[in-house]
N, C-alpha and C. Protein backbone atom coordinates (compact mmCIF):
# COMPACT_ATOMS: atom_id res chain seq x y z
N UNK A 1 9.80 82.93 78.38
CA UNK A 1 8.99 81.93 79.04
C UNK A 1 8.46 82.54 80.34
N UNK A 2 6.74 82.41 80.71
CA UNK A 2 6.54 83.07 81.98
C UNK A 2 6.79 82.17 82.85
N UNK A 3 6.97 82.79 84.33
CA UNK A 3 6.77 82.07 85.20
C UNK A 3 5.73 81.30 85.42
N UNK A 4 4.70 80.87 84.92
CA UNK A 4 4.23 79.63 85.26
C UNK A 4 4.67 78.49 84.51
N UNK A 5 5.03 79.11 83.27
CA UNK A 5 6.00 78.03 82.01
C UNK A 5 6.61 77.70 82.45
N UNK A 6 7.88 78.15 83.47
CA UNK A 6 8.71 77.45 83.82
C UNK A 6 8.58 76.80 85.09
N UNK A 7 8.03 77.50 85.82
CA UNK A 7 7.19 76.12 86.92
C UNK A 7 6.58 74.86 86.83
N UNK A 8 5.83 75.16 85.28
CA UNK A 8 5.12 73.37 84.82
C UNK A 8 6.19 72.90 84.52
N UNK A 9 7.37 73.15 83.74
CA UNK A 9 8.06 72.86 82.96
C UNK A 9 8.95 72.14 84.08
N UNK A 10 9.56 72.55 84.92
CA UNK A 10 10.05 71.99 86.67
C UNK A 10 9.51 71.06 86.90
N UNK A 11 7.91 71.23 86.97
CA UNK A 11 7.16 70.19 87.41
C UNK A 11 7.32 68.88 86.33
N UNK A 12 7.12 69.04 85.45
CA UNK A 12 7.15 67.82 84.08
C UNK A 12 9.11 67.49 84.53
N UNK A 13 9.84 68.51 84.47
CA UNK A 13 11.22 67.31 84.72
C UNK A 13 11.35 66.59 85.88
N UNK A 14 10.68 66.99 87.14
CA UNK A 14 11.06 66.63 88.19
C UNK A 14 10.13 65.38 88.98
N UNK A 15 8.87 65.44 87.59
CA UNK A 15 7.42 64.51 87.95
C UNK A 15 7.12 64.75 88.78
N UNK A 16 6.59 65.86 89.51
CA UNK A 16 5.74 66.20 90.10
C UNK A 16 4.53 66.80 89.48
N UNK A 17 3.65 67.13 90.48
CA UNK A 17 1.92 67.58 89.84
C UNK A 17 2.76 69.63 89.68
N UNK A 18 1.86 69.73 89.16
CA UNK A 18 1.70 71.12 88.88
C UNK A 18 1.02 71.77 90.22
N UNK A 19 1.65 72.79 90.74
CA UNK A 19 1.24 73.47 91.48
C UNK A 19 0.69 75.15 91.59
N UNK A 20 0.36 75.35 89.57
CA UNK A 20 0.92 76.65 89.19
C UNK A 20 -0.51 76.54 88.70
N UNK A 21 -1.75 76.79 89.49
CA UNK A 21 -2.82 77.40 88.66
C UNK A 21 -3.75 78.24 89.39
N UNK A 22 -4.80 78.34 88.99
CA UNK A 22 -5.65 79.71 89.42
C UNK A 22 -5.93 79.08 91.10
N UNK A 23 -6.27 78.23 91.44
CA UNK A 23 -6.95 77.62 92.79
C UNK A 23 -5.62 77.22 93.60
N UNK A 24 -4.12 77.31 93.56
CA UNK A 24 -3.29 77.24 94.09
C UNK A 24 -2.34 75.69 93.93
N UNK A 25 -2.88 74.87 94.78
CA UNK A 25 -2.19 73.42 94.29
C UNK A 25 -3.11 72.53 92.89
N UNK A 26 -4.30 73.51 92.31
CA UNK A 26 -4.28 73.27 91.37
C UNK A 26 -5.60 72.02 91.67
N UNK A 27 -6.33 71.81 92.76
CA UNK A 27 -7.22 70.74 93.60
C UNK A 27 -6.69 69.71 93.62
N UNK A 28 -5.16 69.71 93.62
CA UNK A 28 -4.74 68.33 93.86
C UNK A 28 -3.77 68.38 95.20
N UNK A 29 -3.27 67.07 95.77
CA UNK A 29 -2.16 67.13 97.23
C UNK A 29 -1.07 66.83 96.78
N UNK A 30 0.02 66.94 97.46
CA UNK A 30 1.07 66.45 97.21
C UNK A 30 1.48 65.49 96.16
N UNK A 31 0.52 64.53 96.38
CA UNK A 31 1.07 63.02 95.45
C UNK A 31 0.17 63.22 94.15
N UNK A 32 -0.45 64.34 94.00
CA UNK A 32 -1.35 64.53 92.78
C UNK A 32 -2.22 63.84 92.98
N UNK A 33 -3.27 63.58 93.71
CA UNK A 33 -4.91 63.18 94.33
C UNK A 33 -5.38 64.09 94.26
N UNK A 34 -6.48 63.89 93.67
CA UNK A 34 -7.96 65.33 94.20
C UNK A 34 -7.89 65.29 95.38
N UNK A 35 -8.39 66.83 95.74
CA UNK A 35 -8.38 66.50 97.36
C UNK A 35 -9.81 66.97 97.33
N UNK A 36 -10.47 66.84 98.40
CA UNK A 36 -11.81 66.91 98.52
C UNK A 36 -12.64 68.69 98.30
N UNK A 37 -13.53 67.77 97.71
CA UNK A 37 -13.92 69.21 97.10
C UNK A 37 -13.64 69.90 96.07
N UNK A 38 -12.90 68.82 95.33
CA UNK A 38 -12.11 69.38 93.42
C UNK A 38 -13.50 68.56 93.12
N UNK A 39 -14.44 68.99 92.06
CA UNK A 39 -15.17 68.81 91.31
C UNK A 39 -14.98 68.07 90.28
N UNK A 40 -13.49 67.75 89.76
CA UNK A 40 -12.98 66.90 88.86
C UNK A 40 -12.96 65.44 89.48
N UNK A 41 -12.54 65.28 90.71
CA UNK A 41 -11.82 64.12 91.24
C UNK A 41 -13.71 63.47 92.05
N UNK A 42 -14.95 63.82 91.51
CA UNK A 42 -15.97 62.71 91.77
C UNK A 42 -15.87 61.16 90.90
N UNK A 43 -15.30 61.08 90.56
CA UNK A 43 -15.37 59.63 89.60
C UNK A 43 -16.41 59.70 88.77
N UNK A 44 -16.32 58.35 88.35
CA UNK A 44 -17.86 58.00 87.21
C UNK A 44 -19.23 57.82 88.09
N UNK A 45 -19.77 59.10 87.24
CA UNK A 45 -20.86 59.01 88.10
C UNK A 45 -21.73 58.11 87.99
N UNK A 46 -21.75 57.05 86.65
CA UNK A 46 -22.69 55.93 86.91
C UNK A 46 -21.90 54.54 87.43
N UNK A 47 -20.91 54.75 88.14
CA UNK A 47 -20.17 53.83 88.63
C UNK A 47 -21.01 53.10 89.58
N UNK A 48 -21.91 53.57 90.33
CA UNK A 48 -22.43 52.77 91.44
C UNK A 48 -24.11 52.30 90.94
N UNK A 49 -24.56 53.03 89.97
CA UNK A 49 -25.58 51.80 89.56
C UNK A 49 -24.88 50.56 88.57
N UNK A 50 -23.69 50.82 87.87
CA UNK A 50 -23.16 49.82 87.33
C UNK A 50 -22.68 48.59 88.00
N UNK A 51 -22.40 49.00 89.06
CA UNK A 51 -21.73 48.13 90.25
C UNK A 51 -23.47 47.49 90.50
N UNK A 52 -24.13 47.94 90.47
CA UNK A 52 -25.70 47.62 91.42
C UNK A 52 -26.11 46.34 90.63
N UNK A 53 -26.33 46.98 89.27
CA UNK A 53 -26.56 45.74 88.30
C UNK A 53 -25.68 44.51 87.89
N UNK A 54 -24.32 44.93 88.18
CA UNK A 54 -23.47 43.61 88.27
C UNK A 54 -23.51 42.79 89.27
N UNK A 55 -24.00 43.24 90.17
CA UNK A 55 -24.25 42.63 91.61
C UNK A 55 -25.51 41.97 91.68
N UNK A 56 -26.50 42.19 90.85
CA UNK A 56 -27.99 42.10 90.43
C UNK A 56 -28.17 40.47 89.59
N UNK A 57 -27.06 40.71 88.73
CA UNK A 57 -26.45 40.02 87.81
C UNK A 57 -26.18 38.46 88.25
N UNK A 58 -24.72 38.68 89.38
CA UNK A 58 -24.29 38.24 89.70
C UNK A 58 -25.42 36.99 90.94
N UNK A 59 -25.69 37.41 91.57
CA UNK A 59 -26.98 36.74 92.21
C UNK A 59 -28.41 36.71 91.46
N UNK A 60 -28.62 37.12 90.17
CA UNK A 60 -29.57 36.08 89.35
C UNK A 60 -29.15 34.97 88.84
N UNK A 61 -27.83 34.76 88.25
CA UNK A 61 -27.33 33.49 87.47
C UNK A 61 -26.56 32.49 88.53
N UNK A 62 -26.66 31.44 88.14
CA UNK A 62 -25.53 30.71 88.61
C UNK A 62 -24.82 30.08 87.89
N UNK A 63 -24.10 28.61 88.49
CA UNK A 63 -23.14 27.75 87.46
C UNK A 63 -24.06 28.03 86.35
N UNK A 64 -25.00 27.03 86.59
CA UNK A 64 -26.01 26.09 85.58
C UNK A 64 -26.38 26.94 84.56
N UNK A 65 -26.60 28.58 85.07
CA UNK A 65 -27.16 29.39 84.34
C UNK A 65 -25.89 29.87 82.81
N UNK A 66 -24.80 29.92 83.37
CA UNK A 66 -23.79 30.61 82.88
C UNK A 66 -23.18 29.38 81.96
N UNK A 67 -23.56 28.13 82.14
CA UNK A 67 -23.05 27.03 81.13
C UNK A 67 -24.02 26.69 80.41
N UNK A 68 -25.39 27.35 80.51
CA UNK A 68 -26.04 26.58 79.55
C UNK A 68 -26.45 27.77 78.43
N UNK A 69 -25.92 29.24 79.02
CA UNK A 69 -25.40 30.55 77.95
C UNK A 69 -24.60 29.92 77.39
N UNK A 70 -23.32 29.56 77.72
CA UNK A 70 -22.41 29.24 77.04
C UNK A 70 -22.51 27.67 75.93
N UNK A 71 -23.22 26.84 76.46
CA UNK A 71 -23.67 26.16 75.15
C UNK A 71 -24.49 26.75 74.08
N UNK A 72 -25.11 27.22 74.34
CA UNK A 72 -26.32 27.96 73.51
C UNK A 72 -25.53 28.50 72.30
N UNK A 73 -24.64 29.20 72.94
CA UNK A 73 -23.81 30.35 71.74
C UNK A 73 -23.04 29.23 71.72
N UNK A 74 -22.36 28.18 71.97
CA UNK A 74 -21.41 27.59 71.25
C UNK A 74 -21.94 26.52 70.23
N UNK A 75 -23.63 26.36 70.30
CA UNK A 75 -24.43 25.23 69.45
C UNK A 75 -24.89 26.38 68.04
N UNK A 76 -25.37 27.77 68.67
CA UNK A 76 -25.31 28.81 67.59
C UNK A 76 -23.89 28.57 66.52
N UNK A 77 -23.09 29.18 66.94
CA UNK A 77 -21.54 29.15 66.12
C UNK A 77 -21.72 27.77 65.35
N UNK A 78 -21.85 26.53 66.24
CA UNK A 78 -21.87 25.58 65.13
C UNK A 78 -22.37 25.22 64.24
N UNK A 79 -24.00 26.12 64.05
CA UNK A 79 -24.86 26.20 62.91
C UNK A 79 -24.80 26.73 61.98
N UNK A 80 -23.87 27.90 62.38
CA UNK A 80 -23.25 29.11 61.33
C UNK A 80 -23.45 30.12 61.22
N UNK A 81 -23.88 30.71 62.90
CA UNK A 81 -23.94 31.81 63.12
C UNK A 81 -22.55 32.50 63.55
N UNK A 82 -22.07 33.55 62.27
CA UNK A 82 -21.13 34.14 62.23
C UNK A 82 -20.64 34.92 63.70
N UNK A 83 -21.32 35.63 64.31
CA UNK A 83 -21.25 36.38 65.16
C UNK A 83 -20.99 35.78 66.48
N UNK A 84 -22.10 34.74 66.92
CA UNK A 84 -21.58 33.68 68.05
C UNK A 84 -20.60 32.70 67.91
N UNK A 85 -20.14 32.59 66.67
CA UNK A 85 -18.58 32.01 66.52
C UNK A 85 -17.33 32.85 67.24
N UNK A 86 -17.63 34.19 66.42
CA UNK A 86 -16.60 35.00 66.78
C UNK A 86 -16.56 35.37 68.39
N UNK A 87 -17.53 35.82 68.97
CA UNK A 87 -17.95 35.82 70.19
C UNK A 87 -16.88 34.60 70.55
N UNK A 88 -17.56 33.73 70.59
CA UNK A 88 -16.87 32.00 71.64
C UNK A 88 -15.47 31.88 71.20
N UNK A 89 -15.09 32.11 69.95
CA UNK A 89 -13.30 31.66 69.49
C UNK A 89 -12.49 33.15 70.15
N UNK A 90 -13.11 34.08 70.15
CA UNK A 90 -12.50 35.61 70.95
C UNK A 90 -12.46 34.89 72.20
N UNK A 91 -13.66 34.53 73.61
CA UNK A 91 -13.12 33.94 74.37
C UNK A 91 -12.14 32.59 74.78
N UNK A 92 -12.54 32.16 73.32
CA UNK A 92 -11.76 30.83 73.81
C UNK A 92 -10.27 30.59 73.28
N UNK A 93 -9.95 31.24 72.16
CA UNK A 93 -8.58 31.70 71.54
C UNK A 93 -8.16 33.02 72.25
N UNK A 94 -8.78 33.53 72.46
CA UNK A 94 -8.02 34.88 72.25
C UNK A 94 -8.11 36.38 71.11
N UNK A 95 -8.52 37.37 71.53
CA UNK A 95 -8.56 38.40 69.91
C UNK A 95 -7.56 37.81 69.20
N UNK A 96 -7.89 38.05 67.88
CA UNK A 96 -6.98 37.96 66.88
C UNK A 96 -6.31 38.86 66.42
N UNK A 97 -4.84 38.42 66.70
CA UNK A 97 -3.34 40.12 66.23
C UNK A 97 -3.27 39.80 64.77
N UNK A 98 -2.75 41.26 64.42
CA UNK A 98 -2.43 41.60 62.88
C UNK A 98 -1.32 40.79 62.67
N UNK A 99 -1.41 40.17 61.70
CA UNK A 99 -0.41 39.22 60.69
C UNK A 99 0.25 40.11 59.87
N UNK A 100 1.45 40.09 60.06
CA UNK A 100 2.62 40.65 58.91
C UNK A 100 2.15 39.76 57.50
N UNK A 101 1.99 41.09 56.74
CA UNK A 101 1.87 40.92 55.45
C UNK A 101 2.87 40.47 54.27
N UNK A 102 3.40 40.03 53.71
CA UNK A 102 4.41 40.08 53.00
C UNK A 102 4.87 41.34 51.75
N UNK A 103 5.53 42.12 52.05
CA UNK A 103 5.40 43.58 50.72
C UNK A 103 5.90 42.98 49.69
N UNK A 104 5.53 43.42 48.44
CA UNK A 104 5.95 43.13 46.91
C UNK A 104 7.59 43.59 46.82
N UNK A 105 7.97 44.65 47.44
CA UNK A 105 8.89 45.25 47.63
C UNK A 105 10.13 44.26 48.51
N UNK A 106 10.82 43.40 48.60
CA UNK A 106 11.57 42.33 49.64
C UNK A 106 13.11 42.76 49.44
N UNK A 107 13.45 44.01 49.04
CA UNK A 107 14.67 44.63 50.04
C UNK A 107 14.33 45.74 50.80
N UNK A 108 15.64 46.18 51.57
CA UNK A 108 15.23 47.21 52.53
C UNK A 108 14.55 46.80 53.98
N UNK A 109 14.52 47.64 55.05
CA UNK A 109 13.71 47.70 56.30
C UNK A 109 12.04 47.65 56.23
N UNK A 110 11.58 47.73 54.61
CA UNK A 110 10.00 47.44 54.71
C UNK A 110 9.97 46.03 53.98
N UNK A 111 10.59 45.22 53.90
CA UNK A 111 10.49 43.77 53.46
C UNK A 111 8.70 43.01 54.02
N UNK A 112 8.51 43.73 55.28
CA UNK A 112 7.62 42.89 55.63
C UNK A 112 6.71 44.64 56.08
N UNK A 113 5.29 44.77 55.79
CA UNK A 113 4.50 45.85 56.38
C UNK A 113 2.91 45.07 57.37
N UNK A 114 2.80 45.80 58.39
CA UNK A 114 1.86 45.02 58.93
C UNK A 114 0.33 45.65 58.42
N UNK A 115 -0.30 45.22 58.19
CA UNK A 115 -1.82 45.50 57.66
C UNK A 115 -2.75 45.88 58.66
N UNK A 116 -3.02 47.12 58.89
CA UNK A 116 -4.11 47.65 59.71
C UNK A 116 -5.24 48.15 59.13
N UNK A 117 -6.31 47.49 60.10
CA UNK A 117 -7.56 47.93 59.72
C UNK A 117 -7.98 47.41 57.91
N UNK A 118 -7.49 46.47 57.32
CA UNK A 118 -7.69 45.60 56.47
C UNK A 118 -6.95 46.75 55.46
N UNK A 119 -6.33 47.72 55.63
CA UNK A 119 -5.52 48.33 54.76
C UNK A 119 -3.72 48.17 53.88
């Protein structure tokens, strides 16, 4: 094992950041932060027009605006539009979790298998 193997390897038991690479602490500080000037640690770079338009967003609509979306799609769903159902019962139930299936098989630890992805 080289010495840097066993330096990460220190580092992973002891949870600390790695201090074992070509640029020295590796562009991170002590507590494992970028420190300024690591090229990794800019964030999302469309973070601040995303923020712009939620903010854009946010002061075009109001109550009135945001309840009479929300009837709209909840008068859709009641016509039988599949999609704005699911939409409104996702917010208003909750996603829907996988249901234990019952196996053909009912001894043993697989008595019951859960069904993913409709499989």
């Amino acid at each position: 094992m080289s010495t840097n193997e066993m330096a990460l390897e220190e580092n992973v038991i002891n949870n600390e950041p790695s201090t074992s690479g070509s640029n020295g602490s590796n562009g991170r500080d002590a507590s494992g932060k970028f420190t300024v000037g690591n090229r990794a640690g800019k964030g999302n770079p469309l973070g601040g027009a995303v923020a712009k338009l939620r903010a854009a967003l946010i002061q075009a609509a109001d109550e009135g605006d945001v309840n009479q979306i929300i009837r709209a799609m909840i008068d859709k769903a009641k016509s039988g539009d599949v999609a704005a159902a699911k939409v409104a019962l996702e917010y208003l139930c909750g996603k829907a979790q996988s249901m234990p299936e019952e196996s053909s098989d009912k001894t043993g630890p697989q008595a019951f298998v859960f069904r993913v992805n409709g499989y």
